[in-house]
Protein backbone atom coordinates (compact mmCIF):
# COMPACT_ATOMS: atom_id res chain seq x y z
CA UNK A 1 0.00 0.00 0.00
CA UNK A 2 1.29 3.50 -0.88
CA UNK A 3 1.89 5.98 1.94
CA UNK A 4 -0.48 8.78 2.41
CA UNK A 5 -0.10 11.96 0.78
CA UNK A 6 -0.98 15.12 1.22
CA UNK A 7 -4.33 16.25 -0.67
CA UNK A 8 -5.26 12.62 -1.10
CA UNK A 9 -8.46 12.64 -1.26
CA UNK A 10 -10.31 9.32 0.18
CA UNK A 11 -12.13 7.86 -3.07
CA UNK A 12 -8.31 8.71 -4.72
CA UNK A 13 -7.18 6.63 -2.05
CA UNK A 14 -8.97 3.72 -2.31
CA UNK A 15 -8.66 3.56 -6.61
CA UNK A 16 -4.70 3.52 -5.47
CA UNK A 17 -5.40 0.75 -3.63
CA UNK A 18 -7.02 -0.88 -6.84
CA UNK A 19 -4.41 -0.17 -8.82
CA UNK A 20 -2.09 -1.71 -6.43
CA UNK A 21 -3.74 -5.11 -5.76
CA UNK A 22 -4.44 -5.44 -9.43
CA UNK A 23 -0.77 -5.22 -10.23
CA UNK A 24 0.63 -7.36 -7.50
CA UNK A 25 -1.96 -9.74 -9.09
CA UNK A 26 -0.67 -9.71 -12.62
CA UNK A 27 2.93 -9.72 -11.35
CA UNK A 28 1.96 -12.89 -9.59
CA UNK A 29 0.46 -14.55 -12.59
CA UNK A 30 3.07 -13.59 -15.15
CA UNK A 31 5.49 -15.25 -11.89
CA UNK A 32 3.33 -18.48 -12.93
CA UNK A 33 3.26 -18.37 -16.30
CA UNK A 34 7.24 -18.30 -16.03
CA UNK A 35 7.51 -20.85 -13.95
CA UNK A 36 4.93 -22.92 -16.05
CA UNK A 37 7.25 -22.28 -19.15
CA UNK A 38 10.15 -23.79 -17.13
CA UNK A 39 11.87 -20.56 -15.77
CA UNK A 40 13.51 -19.76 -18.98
CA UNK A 41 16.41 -17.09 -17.90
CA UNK A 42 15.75 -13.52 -18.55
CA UNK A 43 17.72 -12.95 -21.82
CA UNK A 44 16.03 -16.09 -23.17
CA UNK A 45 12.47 -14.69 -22.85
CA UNK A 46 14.16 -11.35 -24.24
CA UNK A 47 15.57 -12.96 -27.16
CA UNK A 48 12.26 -14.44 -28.18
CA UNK A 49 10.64 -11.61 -27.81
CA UNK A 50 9.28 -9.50 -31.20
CA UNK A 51 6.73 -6.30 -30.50
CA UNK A 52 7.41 -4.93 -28.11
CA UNK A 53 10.96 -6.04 -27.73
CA UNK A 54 12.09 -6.97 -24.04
CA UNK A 55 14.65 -6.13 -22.04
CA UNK A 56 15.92 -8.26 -19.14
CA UNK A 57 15.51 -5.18 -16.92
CA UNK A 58 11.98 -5.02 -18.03
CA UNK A 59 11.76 -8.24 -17.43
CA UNK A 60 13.05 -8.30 -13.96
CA UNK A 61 10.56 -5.32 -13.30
CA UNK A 62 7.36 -6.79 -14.69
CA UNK A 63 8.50 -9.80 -13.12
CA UNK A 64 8.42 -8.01 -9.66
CA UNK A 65 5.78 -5.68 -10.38
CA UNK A 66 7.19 -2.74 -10.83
């Protein structure tokens, strides 16, 4: 959960909270969906990779749900 800011309003608030839930979800399934591929290393998947074309940092981060 983010930190509160100042002038957050409380319906801003809780679409932040969304936002964040929904992401750690998709991080987690992409997690499986690597694992269910066999854990292919980073610069494999990146090598494969055609539109849009992967990085292993944006793997890492998508990965971790950045």
């Amino acid at each position: 959960m983010a930190t509160e800011a100042p002038g957050v309003e409380p319906q801003d608030r809780e679409a932040i909270d969304a936002y964040e839930a929904a992401l750690e979800a998709f991080a987690e399934e992409l997690n499986l969906v690597h694992i269910s591929g066999g854990t292919p290393s980073y610069a494999t998947v990146a090598a494969a990779s055609v539109r849009p074309r992967l990085t292993t940092t944006g793997l890492n981060e998508m990965l971790t749900g950045k």
